[in-house]
PDB file of N, CA and C in Angstrom:
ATOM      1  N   UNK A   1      18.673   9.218  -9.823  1.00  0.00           N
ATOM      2  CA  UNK A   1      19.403   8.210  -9.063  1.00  0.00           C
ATOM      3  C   UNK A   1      20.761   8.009  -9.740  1.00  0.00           C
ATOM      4  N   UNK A   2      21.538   8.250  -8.673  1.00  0.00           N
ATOM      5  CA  UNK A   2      23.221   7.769  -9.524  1.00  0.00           C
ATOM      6  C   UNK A   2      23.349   6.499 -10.101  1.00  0.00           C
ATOM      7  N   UNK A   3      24.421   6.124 -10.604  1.00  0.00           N
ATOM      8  CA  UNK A   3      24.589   4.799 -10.933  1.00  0.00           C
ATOM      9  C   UNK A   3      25.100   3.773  -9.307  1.00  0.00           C
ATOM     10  N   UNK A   4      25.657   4.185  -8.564  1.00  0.00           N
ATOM     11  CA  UNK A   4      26.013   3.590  -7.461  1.00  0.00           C
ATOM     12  C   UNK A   4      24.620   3.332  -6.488  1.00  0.00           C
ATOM     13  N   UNK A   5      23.998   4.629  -6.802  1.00  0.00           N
ATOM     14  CA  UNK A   5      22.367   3.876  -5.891  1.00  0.00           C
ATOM     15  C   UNK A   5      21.735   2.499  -6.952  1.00  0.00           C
ATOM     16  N   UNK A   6      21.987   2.811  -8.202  1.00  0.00           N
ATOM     17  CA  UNK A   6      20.641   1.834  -9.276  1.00  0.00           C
ATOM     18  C   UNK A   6      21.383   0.489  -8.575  1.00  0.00           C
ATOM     19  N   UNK A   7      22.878   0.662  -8.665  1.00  0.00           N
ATOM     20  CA  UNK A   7      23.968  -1.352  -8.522  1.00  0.00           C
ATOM     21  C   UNK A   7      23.674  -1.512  -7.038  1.00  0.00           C
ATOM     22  N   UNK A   8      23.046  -0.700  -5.656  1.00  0.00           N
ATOM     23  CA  UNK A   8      23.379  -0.972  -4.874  1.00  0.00           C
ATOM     24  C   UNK A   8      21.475  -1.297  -4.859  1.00  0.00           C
ATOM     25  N   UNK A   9      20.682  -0.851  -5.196  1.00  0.00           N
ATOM     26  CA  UNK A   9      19.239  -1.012  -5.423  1.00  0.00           C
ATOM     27  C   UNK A   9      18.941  -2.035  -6.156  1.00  0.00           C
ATOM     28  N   UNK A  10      19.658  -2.893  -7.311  1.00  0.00           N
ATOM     29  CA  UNK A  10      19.549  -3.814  -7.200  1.00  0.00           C
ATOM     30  C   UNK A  10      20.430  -5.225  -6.957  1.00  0.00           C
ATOM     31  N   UNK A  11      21.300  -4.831  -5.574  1.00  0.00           N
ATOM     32  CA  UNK A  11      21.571  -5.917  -5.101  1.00  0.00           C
ATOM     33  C   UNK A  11      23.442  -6.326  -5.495  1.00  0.00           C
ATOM     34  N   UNK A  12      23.767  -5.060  -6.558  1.00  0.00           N
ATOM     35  CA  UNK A  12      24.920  -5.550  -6.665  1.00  0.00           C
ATOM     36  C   UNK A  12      26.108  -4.567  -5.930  1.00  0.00           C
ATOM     37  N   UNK A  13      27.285  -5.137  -6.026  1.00  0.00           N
ATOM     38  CA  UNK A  13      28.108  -3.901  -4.901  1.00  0.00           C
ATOM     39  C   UNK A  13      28.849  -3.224  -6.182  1.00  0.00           C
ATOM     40  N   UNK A  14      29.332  -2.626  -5.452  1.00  0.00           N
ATOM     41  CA  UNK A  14      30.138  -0.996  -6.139  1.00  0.00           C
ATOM     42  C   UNK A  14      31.363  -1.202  -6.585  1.00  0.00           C
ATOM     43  N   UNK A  15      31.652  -1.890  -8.089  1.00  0.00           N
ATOM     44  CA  UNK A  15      32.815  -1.826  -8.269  1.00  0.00           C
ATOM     45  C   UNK A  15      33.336  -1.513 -10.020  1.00  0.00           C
ATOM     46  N   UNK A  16      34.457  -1.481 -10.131  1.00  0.00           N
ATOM     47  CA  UNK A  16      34.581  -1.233 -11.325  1.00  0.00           C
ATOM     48  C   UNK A  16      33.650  -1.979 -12.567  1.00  0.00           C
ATOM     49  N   UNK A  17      34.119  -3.842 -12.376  1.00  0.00           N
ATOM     50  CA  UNK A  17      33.234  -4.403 -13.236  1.00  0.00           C
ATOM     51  C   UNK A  17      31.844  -3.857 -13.331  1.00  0.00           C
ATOM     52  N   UNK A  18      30.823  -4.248 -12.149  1.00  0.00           N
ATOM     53  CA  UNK A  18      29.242  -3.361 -12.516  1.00  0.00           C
ATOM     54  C   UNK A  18      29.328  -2.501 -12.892  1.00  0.00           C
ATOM     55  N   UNK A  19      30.278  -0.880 -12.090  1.00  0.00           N
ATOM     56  CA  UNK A  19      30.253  -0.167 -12.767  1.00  0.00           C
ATOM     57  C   UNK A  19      29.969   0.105 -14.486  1.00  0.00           C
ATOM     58  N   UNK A  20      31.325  -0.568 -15.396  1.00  0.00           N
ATOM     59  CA  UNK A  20      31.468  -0.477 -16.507  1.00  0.00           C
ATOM     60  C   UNK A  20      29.952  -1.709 -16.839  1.00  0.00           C
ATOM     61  N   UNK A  21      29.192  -2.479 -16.500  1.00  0.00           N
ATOM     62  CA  UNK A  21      28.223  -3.165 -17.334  1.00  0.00           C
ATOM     63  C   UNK A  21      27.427  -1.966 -16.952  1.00  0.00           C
ATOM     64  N   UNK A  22      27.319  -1.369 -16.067  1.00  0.00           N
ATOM     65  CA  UNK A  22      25.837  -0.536 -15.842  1.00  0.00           C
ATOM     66  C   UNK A  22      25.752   0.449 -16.941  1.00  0.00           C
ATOM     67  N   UNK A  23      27.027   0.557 -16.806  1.00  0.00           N
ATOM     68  CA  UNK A  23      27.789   1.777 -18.241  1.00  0.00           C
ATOM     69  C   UNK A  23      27.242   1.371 -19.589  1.00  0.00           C
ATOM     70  N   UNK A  24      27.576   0.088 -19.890  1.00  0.00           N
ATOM     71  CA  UNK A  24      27.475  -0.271 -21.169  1.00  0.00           C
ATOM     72  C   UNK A  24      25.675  -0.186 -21.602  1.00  0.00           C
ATOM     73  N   UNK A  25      24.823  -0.549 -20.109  1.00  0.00           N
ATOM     74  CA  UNK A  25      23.377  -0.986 -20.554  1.00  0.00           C
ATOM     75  C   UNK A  25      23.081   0.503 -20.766  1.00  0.00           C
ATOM     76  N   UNK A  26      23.473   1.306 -19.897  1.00  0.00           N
ATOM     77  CA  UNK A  26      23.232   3.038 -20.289  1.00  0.00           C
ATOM     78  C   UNK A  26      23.839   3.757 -21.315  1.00  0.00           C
ATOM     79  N   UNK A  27      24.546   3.066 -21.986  1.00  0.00           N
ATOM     80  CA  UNK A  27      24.563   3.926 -23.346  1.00  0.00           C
ATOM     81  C   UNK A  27      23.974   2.979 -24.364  1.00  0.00           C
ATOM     82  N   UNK A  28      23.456   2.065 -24.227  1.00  0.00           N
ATOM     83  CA  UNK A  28      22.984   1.148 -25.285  1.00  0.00           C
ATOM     84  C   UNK A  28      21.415   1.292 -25.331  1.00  0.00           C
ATOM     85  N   UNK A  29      20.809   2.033 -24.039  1.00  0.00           N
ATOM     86  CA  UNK A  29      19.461   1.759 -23.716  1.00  0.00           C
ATOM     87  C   UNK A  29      19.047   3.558 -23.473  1.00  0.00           C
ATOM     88  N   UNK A  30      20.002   4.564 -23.332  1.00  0.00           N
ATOM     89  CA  UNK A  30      19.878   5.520 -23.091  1.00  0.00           C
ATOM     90  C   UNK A  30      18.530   6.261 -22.488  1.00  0.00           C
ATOM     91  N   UNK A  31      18.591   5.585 -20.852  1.00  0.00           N
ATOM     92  CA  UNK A  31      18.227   6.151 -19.753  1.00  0.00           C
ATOM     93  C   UNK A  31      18.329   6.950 -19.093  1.00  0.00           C
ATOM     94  N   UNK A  32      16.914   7.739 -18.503  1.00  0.00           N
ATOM     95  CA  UNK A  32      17.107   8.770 -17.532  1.00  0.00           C
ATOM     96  C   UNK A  32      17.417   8.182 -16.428  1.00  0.00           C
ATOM     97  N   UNK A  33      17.876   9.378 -15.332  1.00  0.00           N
ATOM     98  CA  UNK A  33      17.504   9.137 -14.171  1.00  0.00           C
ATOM     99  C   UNK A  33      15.992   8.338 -13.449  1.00  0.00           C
ATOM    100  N   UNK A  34      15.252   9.289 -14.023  1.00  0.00           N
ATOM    101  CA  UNK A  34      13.598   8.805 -13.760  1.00  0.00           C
ATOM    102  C   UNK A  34      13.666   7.472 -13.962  1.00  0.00           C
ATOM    103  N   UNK A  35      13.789   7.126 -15.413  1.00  0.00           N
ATOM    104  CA  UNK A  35      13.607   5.920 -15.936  1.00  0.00           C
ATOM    105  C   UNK A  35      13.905   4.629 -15.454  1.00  0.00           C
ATOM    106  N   UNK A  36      15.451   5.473 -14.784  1.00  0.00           N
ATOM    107  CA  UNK A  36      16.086   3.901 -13.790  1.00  0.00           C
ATOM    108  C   UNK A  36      15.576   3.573 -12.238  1.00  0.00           C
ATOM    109  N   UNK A  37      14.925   4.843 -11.947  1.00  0.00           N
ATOM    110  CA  UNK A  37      13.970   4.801 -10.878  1.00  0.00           C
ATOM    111  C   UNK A  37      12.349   3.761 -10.686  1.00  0.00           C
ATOM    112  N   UNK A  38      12.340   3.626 -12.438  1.00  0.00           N
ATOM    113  CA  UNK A  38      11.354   3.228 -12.623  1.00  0.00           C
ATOM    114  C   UNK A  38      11.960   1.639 -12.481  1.00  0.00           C
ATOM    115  N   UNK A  39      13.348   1.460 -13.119  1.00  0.00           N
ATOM    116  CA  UNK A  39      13.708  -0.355 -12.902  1.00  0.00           C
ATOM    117  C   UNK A  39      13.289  -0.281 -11.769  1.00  0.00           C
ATOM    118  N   UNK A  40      14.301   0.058 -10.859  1.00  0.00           N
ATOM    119  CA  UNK A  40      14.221  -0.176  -9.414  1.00  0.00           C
ATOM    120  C   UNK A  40      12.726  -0.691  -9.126  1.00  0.00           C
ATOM    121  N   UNK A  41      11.840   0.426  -9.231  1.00  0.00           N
ATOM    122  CA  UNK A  41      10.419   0.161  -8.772  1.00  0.00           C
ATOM    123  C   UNK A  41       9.808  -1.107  -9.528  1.00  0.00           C
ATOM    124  N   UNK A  42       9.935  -1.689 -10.136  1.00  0.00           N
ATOM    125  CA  UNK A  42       9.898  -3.107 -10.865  1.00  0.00           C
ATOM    126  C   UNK A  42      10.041  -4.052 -10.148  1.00  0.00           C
ATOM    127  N   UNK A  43      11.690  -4.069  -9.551  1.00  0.00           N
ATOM    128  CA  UNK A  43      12.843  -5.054  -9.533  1.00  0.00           C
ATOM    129  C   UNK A  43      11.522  -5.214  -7.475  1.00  0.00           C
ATOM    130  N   UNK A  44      11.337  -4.480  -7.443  1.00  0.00           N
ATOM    131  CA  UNK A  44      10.626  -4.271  -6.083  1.00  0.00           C
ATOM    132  C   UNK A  44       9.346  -4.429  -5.818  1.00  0.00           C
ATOM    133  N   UNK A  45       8.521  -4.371  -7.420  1.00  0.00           N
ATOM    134  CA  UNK A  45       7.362  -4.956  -7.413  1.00  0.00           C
ATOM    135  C   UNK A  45       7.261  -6.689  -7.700  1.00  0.00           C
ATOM    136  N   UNK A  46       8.706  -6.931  -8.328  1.00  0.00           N
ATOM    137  CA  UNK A  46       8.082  -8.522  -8.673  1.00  0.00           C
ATOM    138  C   UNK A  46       8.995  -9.439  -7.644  1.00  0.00           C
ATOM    139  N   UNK A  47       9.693  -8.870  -6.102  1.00  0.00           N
ATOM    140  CA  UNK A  47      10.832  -9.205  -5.644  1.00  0.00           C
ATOM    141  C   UNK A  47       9.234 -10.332  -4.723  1.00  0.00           C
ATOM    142  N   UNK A  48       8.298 -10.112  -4.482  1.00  0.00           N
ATOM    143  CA  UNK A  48       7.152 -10.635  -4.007  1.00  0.00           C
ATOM    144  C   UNK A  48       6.672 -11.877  -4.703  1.00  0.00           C
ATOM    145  N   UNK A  49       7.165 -12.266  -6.044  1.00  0.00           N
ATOM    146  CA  UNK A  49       6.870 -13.351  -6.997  1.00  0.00           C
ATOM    147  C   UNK A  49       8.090 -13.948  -6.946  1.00  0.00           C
ATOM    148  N   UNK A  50       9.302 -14.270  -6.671  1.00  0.00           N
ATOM    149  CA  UNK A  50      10.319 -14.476  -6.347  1.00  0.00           C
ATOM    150  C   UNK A  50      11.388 -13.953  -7.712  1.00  0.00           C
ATOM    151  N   UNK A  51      10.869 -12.872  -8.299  1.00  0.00           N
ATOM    152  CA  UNK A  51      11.206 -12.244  -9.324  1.00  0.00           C
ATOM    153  C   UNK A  51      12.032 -11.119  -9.339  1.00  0.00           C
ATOM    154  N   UNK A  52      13.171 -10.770 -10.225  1.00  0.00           N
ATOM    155  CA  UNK A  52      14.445  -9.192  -9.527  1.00  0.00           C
ATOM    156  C   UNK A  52      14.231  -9.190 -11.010  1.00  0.00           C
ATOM    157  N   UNK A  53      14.973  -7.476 -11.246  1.00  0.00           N
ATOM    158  CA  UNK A  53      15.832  -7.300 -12.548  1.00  0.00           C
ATOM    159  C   UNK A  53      17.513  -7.048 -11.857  1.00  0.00           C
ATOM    160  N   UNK A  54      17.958  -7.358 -13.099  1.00  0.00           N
ATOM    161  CA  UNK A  54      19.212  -7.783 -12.886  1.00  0.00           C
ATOM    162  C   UNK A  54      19.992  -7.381 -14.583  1.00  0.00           C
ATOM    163  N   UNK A  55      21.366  -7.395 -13.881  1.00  0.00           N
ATOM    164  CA  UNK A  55      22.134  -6.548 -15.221  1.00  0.00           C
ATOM    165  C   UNK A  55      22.561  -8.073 -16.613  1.00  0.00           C
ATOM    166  N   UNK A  56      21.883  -7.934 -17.794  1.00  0.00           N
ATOM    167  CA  UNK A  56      22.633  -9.239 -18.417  1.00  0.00           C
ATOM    168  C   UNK A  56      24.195  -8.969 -18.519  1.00  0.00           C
ATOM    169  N   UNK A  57      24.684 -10.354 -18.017  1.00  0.00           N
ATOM    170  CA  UNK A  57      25.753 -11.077 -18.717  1.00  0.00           C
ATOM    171  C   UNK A  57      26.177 -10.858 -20.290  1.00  0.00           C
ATOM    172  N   UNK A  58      25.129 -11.058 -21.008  1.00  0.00           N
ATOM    173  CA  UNK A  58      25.174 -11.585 -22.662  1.00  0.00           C
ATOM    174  C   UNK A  58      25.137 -10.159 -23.213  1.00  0.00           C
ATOM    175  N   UNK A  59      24.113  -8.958 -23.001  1.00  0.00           N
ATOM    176  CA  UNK A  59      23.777  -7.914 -23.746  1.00  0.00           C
ATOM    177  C   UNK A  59      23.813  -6.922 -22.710  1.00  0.00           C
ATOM    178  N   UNK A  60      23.558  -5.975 -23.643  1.00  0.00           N
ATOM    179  CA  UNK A  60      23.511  -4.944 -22.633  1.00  0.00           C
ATOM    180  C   UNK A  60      22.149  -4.195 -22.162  1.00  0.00           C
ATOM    181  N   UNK A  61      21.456  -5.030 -21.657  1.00  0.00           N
ATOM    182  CA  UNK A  61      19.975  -4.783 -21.295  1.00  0.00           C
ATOM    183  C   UNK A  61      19.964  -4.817 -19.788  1.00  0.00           C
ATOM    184  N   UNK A  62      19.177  -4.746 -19.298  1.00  0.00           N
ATOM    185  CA  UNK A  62      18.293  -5.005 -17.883  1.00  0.00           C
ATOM    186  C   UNK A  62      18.019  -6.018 -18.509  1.00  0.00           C
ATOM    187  N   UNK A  63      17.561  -6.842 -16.955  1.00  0.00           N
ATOM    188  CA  UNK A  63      16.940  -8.229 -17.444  1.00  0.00           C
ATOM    189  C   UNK A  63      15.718  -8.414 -16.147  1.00  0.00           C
ATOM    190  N   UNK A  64      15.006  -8.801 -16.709  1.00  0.00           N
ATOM    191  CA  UNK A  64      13.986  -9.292 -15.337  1.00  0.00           C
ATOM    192  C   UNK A  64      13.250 -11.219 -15.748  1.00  0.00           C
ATOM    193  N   UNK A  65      13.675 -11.536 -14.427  1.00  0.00           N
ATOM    194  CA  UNK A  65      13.130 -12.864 -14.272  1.00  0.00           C
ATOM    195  C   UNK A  65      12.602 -13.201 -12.671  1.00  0.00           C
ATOM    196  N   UNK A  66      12.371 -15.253 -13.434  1.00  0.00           N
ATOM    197  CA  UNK A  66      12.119 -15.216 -11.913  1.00  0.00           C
ATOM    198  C   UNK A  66      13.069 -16.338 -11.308  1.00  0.00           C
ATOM    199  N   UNK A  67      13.164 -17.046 -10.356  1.00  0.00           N
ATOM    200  CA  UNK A  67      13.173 -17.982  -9.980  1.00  0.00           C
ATOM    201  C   UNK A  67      11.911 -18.931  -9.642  1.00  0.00           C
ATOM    202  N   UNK A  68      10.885 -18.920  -9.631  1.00  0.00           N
ATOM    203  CA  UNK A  68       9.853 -19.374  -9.271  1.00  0.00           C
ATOM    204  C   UNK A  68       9.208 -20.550  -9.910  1.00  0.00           C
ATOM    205  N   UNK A  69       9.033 -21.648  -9.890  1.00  0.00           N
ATOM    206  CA  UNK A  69       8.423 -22.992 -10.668  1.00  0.00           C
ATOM    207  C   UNK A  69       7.042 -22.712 -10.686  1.00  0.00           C
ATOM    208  N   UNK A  70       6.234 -22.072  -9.481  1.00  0.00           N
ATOM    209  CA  UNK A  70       5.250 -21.720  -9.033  1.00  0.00           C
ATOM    210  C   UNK A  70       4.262 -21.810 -10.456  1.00  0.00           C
ATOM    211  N   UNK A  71       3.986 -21.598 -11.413  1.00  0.00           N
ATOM    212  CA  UNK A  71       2.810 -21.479 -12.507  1.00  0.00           C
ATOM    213  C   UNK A  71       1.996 -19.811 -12.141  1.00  0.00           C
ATOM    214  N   UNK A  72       1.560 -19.684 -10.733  1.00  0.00           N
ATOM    215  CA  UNK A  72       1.090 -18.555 -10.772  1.00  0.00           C
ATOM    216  C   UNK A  72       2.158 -17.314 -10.315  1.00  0.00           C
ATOM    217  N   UNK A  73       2.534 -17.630  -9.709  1.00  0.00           N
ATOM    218  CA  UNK A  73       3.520 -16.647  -9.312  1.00  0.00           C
ATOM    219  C   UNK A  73       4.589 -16.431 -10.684  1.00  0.00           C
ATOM    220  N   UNK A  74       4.493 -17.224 -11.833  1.00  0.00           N
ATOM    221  CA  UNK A  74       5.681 -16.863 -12.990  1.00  0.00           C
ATOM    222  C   UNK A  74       4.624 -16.401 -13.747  1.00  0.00           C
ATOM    223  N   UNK A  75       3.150 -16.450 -13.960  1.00  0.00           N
ATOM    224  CA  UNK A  75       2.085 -15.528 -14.339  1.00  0.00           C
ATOM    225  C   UNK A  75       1.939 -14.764 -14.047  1.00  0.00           C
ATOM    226  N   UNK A  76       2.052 -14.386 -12.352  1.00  0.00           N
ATOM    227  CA  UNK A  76       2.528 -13.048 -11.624  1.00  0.00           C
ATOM    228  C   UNK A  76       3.558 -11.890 -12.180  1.00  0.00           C
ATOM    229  N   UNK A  77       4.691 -12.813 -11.958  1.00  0.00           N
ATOM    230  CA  UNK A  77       5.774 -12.012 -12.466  1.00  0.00           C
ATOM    231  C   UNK A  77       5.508 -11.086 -14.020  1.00  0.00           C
ATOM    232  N   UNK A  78       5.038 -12.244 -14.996  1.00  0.00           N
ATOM    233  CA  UNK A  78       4.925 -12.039 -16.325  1.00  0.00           C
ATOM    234  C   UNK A  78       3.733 -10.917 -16.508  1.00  0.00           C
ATOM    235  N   UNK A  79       2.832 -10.752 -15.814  1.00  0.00           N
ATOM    236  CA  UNK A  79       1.666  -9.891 -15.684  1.00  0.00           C
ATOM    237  C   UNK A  79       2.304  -8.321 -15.149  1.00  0.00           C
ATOM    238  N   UNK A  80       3.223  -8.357 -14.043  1.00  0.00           N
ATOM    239  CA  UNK A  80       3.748  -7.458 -13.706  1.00  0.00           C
ATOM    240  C   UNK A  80       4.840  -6.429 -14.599  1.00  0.00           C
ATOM    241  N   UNK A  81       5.560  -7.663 -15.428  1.00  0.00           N
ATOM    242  CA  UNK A  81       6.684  -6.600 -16.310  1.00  0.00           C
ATOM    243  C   UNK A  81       5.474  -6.552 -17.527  1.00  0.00           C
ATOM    244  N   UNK A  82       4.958  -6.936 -17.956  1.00  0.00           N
ATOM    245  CA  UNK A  82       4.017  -5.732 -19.222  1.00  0.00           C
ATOM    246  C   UNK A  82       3.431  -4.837 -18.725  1.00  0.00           C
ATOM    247  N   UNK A  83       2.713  -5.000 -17.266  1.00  0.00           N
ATOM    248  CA  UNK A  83       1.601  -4.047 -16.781  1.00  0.00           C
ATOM    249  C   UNK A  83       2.813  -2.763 -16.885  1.00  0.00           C
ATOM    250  N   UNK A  84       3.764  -2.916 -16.056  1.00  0.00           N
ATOM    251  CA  UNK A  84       5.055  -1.904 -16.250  1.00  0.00           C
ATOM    252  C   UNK A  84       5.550  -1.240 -17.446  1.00  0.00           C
ATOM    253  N   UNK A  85       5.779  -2.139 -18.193  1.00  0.00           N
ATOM    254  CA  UNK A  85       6.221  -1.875 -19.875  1.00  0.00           C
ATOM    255  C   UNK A  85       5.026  -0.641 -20.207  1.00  0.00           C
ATOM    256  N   UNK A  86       3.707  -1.297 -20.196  1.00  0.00           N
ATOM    257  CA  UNK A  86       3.146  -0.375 -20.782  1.00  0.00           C
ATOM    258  C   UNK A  86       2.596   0.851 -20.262  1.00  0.00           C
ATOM    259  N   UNK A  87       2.859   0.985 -18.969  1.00  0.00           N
ATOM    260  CA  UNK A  87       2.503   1.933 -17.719  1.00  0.00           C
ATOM    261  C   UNK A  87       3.851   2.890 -18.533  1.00  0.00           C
ATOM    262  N   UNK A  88       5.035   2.838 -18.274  1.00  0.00           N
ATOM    263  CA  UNK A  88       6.077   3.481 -17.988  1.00  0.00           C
ATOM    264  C   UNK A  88       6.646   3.743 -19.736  1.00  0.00           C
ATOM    265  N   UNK A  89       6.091   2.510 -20.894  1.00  0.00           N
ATOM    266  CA  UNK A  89       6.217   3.104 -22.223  1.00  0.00           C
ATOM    267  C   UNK A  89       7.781   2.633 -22.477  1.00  0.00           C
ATOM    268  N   UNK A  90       8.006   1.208 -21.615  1.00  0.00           N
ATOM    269  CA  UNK A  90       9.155   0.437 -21.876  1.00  0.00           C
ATOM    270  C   UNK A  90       9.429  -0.488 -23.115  1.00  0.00           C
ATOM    271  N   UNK A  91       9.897  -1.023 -24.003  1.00  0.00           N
ATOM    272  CA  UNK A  91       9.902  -2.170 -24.502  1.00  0.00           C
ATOM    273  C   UNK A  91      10.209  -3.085 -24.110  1.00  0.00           C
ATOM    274  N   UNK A  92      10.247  -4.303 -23.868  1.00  0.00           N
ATOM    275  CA  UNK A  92      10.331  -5.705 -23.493  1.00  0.00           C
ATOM    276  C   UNK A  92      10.421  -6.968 -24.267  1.00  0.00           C
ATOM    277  N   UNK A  93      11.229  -7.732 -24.248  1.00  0.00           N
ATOM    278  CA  UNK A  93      11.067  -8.349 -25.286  1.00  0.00           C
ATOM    279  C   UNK A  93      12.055 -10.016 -24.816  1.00  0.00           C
ATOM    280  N   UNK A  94      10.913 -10.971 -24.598  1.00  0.00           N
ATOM    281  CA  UNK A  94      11.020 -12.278 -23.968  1.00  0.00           C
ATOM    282  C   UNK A  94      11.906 -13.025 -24.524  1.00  0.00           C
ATOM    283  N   UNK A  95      12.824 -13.715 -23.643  1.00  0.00           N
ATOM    284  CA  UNK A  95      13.694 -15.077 -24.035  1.00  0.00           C
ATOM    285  C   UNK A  95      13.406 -16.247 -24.556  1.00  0.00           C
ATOM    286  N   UNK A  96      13.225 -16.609 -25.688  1.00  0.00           N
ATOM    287  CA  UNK A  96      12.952 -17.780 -26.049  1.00  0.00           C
ATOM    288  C   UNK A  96      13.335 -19.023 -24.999  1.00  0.00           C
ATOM    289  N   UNK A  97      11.850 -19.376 -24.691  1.00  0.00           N
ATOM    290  CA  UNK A  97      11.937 -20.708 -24.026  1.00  0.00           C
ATOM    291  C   UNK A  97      12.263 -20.604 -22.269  1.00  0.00           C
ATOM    292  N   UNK A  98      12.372 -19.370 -22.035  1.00  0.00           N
ATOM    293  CA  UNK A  98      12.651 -19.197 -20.657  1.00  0.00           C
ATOM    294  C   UNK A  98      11.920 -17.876 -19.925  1.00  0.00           C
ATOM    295  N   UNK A  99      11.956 -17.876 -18.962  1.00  0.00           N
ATOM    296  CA  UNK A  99      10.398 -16.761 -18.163  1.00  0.00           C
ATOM    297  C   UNK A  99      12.174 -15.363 -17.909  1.00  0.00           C
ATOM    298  N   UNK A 100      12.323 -14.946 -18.734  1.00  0.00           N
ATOM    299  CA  UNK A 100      13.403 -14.041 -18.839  1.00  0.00           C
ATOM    300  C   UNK A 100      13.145 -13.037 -19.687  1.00  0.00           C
ATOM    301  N   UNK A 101      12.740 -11.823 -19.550  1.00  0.00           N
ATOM    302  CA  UNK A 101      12.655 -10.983 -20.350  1.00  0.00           C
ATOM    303  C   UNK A 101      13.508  -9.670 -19.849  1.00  0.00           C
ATOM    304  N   UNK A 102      13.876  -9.000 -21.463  1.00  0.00           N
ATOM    305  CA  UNK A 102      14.959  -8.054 -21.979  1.00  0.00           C
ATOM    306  C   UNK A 102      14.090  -6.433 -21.607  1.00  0.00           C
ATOM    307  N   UNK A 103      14.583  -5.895 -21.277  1.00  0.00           N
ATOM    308  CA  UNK A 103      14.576  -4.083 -20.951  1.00  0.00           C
ATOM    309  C   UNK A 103      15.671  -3.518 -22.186  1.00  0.00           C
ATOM    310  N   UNK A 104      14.652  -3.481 -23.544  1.00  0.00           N
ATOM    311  CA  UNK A 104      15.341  -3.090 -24.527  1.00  0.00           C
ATOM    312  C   UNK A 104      15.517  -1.770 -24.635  1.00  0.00           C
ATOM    313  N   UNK A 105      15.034  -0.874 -24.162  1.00  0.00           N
ATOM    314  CA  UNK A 105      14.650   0.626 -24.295  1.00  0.00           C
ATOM    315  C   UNK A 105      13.237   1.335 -24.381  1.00  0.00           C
ATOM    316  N   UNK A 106      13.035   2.271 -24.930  1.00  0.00           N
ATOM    317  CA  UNK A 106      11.741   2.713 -24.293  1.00  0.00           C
ATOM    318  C   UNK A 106      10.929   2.540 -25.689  1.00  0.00           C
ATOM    319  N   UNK A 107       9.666   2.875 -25.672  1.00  0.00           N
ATOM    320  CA  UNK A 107       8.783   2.946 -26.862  1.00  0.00           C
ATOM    321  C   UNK A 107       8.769   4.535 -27.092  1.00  0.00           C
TER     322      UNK A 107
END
């Protein structure tokens, strides 16, 4: 998957800025193609918990959260990115104090 399908797969448009963050999380996290196939398929399994991944602001990670107050549905979500992590051989690694977790690179 190019980089213009991963920003448009999850939700963002095509421009220089994403461009250069998508840039930065791919040389910091050094992803395949496959691999980013695999966000996508994430960002699409937890979009049902009111949950996306999304590019951080702060670092240069993937990020997956939720919006959801729900209790089960943010158990949902949270059940879904490890079942993933450890399916696909991701690392992950949670936000203190908030249902936000980091796409650090792979194991």
């Amino acid at each position: 998957m190019n980089k213009d399908g991963i920003l448009v797969s999850l939700g963002y448009g095509v421009n220089e800025s994403t461009t250069a963050q998508l840039e930065g999380i791919l040389n910091e996290c050094d992803l395949t193609d496959t691999e980013l196939e695999k966000i996508v398929l994430l960002n699409d399994n937890v979009k049902k918990f009111e949950g996306f991944v999304a590019m951080s602001n702060s670092n240069h990670y993937f990020k997956v959260k939720t919006e959801s107050t729900n209790p089960e549905m943010i158990k949902a979500v949270r059940e879904t990115i490890y079942e993933w992590a450890d399916r696909y051989k991701f690392s992950i690694e949670k936000v203190d104090g908030k249902e936000t977790y980091y796409i650090v690179g792979k194991n």
